[in-house]
Protein backbone atom coordinates (compact mmCIF):
# COMPACT_ATOMS: atom_id res chain seq x y z
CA UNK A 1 113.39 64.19 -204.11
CA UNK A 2 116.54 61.91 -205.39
CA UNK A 3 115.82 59.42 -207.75
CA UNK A 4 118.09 56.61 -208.45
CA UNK A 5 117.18 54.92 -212.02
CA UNK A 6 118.34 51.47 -212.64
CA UNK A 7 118.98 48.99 -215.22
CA UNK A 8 120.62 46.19 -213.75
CA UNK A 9 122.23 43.25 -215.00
CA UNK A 10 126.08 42.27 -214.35
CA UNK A 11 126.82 45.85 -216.20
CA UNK A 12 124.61 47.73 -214.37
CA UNK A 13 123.52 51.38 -215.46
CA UNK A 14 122.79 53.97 -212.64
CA UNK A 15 121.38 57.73 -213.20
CA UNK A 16 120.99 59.23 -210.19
CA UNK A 17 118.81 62.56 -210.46
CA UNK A 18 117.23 65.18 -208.01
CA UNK A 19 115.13 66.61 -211.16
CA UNK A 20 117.97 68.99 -212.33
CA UNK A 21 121.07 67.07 -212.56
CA UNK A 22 121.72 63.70 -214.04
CA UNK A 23 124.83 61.73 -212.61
CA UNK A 24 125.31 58.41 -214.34
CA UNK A 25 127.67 55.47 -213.59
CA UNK A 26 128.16 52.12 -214.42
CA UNK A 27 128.50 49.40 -211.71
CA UNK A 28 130.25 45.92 -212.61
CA UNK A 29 128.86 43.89 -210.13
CA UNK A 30 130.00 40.40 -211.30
CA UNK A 31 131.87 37.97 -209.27
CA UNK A 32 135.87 38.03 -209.43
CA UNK A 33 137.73 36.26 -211.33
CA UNK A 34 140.66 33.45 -209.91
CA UNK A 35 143.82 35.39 -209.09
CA UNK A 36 147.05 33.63 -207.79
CA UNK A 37 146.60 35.07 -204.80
CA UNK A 38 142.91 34.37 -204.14
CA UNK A 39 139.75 31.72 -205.73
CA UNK A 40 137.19 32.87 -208.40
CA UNK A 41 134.20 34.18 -205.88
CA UNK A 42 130.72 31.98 -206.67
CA UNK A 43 128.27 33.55 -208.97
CA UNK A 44 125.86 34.89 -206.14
CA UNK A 45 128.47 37.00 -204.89
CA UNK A 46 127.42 39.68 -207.71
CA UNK A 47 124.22 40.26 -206.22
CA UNK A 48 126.09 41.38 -202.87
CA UNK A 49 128.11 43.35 -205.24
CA UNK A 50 124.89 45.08 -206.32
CA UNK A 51 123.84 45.25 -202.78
CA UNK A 52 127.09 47.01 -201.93
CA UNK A 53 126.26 49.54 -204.98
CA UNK A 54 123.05 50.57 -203.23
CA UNK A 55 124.08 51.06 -200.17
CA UNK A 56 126.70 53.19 -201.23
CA UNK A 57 124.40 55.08 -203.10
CA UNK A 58 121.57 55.03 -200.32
CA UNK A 59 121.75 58.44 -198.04
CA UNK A 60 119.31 60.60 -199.67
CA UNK A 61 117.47 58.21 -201.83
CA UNK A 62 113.63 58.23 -201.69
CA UNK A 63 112.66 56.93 -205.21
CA UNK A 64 114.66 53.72 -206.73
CA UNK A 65 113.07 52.88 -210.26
CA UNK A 66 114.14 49.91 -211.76
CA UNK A 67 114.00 48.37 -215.41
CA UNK A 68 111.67 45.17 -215.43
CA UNK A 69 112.06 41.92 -216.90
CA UNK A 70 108.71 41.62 -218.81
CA UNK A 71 109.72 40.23 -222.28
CA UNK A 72 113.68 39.37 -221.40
CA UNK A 73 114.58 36.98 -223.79
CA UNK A 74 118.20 35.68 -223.32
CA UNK A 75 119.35 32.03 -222.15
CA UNK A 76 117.91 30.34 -218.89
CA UNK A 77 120.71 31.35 -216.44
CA UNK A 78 120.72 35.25 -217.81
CA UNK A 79 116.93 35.59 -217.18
CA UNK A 80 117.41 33.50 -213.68
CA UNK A 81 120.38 36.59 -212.79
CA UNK A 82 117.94 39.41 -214.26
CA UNK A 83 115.37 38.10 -211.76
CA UNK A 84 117.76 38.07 -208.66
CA UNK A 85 119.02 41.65 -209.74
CA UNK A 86 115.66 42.62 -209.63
CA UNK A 87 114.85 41.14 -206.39
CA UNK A 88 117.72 42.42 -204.42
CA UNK A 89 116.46 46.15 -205.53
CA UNK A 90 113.36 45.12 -203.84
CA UNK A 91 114.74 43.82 -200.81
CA UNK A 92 117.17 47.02 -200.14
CA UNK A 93 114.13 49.58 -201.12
CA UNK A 94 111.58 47.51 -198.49
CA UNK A 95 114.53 47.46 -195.33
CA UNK A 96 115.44 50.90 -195.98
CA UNK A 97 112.09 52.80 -196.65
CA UNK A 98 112.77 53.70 -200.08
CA UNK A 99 109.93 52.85 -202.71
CA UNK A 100 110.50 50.64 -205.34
CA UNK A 101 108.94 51.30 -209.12
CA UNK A 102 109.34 49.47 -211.65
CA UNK A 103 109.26 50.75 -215.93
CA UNK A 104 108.67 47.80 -218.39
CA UNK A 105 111.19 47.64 -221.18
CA UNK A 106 108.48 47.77 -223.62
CA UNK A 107 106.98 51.01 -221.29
CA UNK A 108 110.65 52.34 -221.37
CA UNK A 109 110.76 52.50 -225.56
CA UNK A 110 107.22 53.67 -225.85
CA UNK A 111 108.47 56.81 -223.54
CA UNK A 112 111.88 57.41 -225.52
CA UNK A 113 110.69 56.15 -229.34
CA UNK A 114 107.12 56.75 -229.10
CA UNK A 115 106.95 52.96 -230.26
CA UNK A 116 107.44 49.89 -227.83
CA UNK A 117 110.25 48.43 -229.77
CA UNK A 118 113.51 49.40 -230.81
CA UNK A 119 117.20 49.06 -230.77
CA UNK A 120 120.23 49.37 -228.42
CA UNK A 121 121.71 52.26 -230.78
CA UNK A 122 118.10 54.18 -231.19
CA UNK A 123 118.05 54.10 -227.41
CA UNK A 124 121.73 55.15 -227.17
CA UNK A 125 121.06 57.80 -229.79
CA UNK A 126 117.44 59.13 -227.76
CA UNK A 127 119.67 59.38 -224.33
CA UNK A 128 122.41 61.74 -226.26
CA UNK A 129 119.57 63.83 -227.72
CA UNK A 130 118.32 64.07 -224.11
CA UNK A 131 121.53 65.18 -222.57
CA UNK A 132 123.61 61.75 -221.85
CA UNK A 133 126.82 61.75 -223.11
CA UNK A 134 128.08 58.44 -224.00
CA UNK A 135 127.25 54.92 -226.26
CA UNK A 136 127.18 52.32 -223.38
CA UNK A 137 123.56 51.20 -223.27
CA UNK A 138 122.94 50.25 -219.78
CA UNK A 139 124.02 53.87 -219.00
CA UNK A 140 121.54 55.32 -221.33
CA UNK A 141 118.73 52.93 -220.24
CA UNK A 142 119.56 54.20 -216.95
CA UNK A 143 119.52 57.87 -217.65
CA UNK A 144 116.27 57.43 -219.54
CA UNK A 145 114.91 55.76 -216.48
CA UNK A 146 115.29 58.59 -214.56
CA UNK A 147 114.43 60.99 -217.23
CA UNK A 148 111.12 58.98 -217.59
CA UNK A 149 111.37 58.96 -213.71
CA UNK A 150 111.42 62.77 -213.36
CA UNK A 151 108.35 63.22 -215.61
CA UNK A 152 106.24 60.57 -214.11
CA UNK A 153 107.10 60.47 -210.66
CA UNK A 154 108.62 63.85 -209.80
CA UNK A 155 106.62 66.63 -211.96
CA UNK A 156 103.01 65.04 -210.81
CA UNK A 157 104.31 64.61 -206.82
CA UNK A 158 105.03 68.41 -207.26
């Protein structure tokens, strides 16, 4: 079974995992910028950025787990974006067959602090104990997504 673990946001973190190997990336999916040679895109063009990610990423996939929005607490128009990532990782899972789970943040901490709160560098600091090398958060959340993943999802289902 391939996982693919996901935090999204406009920095997204990606783990992808079949159990044994962890292979994690980080996906800018916001809009471009003005050039002189072409216009700024629109704002919604970064969700068919993230779309574009996915598919990419889709040949093989039968598990997508996603990190929720329970509890996000940044401005109006950052929540509003969190929301639409979200939703576009449910759209691509339901046309192409591929289940959709999602892990609370709060679920997420409890599973990689044993407590249900905690910082971006505690979080950082669990993924490098767990085998992620690097300090960008979104790429740890996503690794222990699928970590989480793996022992939830994949060690139960056999």
């Amino acid at each position: 079974m391939k996982i693919l673990a996901i935090d999204p946001g406009t920095k997204t973190g990606a783990t992808l995992t079949d159990g044994r190997s962890f292979s994690t990336y980080l996906w800018n999916v916001a809009a471009k910028p003005k050039t002189k040679k072409r216009p700024a895109e629109p704002k919604h063009f970064r969700l068919a950025h993230l779309w574009d990610k996915l598919e990419y990423f889709r040949k093989g996939i039968d598990l997508i787990v996603v990190e929720g929005a329970q509890g996000f607490m940044r401005g109006k128009s950052a929540v509003e974006a969190s929301h639409k990532y979200r939703a576009v990782v449910e759209l691509f899972g339901a046309l192409n067959g591929i289940e959709v789970v999602t892990i609370a943040p709060n679920d997420l901490k409890e599973y990689a602090l044993g407590k249900r709160s905690g910082s971006k560098v505690e979080m950082i600091a669990e993924a490098n104990r767990l085998g992620y090398e690097g300090h960008e958060d979104n790429e740890a959340d996503s690794f222990l997504i699928a970590k989480w993943a793996v022992e939830h999802r994949l060690k139960k289902n056999g």
